[in-house]
C-alpha atoms as a PDB file:
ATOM      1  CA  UNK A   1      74.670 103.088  67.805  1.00  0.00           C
ATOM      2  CA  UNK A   2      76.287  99.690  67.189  1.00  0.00           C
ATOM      3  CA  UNK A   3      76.824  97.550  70.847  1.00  0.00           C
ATOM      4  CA  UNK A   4      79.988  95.303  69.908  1.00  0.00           C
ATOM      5  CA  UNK A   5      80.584  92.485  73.071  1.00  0.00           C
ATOM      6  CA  UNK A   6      84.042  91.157  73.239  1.00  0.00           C
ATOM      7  CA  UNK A   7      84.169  88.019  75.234  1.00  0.00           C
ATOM      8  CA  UNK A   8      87.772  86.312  76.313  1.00  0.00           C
ATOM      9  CA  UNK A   9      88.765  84.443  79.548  1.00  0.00           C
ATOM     10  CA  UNK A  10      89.524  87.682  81.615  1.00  0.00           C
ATOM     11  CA  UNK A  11      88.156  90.581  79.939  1.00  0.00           C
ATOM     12  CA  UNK A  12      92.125  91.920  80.152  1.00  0.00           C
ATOM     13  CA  UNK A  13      94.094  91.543  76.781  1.00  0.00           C
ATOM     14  CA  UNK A  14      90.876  91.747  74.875  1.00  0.00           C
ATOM     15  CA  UNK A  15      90.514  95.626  76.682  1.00  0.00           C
ATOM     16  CA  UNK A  16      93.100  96.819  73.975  1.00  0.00           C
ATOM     17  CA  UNK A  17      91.788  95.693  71.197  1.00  0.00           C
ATOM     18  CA  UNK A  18      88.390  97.251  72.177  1.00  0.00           C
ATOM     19  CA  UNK A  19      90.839 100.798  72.521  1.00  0.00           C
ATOM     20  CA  UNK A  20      92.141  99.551  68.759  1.00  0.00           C
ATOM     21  CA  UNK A  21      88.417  99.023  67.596  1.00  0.00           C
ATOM     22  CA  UNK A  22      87.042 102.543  69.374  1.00  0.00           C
ATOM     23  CA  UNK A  23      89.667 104.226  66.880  1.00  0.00           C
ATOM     24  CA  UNK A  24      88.935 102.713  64.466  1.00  0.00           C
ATOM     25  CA  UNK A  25      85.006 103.340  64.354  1.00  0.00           C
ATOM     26  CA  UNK A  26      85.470 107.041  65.239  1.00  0.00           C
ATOM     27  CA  UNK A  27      87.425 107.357  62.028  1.00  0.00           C
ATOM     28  CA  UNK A  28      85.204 105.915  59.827  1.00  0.00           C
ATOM     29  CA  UNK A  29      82.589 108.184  61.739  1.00  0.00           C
ATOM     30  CA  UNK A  30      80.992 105.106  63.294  1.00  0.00           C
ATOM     31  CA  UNK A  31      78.662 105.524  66.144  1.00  0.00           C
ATOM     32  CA  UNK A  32      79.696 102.453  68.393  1.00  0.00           C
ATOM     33  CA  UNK A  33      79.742 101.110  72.080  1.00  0.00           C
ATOM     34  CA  UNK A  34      82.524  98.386  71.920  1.00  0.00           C
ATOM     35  CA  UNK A  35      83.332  96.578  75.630  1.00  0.00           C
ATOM     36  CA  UNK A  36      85.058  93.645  76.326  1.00  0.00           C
ATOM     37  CA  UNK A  37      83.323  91.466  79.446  1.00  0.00           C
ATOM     38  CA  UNK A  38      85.648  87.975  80.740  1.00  0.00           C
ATOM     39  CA  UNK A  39      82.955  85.249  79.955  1.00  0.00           C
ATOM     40  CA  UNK A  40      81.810  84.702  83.108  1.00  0.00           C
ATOM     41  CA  UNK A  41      80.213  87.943  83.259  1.00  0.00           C
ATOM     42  CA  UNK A  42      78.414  87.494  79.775  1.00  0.00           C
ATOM     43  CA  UNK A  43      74.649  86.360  81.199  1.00  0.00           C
ATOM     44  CA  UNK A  44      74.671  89.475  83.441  1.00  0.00           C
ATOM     45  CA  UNK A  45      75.925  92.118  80.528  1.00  0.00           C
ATOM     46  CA  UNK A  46      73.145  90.783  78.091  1.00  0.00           C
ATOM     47  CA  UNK A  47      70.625  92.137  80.967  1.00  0.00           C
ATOM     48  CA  UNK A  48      72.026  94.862  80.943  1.00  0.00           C
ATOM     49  CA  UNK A  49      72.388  96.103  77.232  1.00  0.00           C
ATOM     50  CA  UNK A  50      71.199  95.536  73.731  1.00  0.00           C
ATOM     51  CA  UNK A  51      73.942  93.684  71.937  1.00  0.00           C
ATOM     52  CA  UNK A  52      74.170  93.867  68.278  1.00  0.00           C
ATOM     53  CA  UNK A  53      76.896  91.367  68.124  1.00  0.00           C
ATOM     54  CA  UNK A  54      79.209  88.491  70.296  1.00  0.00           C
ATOM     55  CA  UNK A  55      82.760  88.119  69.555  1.00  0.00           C
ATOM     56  CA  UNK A  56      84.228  85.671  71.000  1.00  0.00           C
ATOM     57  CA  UNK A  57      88.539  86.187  71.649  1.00  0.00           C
ATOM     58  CA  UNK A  58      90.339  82.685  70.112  1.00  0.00           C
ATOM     59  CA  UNK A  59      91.168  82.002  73.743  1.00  0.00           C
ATOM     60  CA  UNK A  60      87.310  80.784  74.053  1.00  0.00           C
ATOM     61  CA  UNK A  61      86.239  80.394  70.905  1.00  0.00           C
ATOM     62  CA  UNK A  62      85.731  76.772  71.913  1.00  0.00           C
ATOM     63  CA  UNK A  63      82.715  78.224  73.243  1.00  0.00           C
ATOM     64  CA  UNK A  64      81.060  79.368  70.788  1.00  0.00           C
ATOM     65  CA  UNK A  65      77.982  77.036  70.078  1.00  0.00           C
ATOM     66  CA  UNK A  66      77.673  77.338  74.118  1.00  0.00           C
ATOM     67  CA  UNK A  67      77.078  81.020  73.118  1.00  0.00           C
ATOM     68  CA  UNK A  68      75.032  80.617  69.844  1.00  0.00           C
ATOM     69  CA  UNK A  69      72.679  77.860  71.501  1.00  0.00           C
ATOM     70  CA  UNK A  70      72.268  80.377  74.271  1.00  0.00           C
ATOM     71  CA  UNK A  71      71.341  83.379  71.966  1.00  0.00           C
ATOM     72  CA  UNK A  72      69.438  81.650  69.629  1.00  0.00           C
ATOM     73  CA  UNK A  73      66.108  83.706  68.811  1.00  0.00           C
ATOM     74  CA  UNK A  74      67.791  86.600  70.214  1.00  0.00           C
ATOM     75  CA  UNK A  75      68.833  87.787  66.972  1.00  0.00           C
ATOM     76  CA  UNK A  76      72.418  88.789  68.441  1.00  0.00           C
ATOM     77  CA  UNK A  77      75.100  87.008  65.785  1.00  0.00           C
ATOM     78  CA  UNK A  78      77.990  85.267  67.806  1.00  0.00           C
ATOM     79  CA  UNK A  79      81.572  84.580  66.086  1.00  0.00           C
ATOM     80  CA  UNK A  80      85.137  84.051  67.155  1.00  0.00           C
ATOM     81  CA  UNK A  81      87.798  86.542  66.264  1.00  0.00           C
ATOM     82  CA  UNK A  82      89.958  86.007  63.225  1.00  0.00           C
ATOM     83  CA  UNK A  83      93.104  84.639  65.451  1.00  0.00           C
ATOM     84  CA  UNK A  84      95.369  86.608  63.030  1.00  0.00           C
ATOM     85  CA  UNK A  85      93.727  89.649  63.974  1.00  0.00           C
ATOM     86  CA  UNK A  86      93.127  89.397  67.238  1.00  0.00           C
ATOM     87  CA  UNK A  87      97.514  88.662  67.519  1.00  0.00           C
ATOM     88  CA  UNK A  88      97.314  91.786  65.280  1.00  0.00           C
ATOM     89  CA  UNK A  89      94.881  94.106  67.503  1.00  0.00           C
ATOM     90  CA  UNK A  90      94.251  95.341  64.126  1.00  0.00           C
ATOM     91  CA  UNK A  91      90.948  97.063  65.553  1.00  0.00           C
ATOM     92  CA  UNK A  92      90.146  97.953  62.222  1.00  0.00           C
ATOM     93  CA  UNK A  93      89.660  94.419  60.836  1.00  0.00           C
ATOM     94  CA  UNK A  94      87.817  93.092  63.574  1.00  0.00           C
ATOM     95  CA  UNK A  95      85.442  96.053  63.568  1.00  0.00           C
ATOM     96  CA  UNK A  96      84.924  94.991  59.938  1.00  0.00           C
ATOM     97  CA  UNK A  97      84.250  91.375  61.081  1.00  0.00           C
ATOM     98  CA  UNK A  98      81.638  93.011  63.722  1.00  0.00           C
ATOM     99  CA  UNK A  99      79.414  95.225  61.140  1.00  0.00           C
ATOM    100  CA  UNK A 100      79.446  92.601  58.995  1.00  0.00           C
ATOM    101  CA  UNK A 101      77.548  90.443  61.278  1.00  0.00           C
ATOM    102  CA  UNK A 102      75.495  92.862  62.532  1.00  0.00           C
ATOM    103  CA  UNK A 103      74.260  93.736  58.378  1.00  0.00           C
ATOM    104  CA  UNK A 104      73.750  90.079  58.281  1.00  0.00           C
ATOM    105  CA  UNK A 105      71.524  89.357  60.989  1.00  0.00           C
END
């Protein structure tokens, strides 16, 4: 089971690309628990689960070395969302973007 953590400002438009990204990993037979959380709730999430990997939604991706300082030694990759994608919803490419990181880490 991959845990995939969208982050964005409200947790709203990045909701249906998570829907886009489900699809996508149940037809490629992917086991995969993919939420999206506004970043204010991201400290209490990461108590709650194991995160494989932090996307961040373009809207913050300004905070992303906030986010990589903060999960450094944790082993959890962070990255922003390919903007073109994320415009897209093409669940499928950012699910791509996700395992990656999660092979690399």
């Amino acid at each position: 089971m991959k845990t995939i953590m969208l982050v964005c400002s409200a947790g709203m438009s990045t909701s249906l690309l998570v829907s886009k990204m489900q699809k996508a990993a149940e037809a490629q037979n992917i086991e995969a628990d993919i939420f999206a959380v506004p970043q204010s709730e991201v400290d209490s999430m990461l108590g709650k689960k194991n995160i494989d990997v932090l996307l961040l939604g373009p809207q913050v991706r300004y905070m992303q070395a906030q986010f990589e300082k903060k999960l450094q030694g944790k082993n959890i990759p962070v990255d922003s969302i390919n903007m073109q994608h994320y415009g897209l919803m093409n669940g499928e490419r950012v699910l791509e973007q996700a395992l990656k990181l999660i092979d690399t880490k």
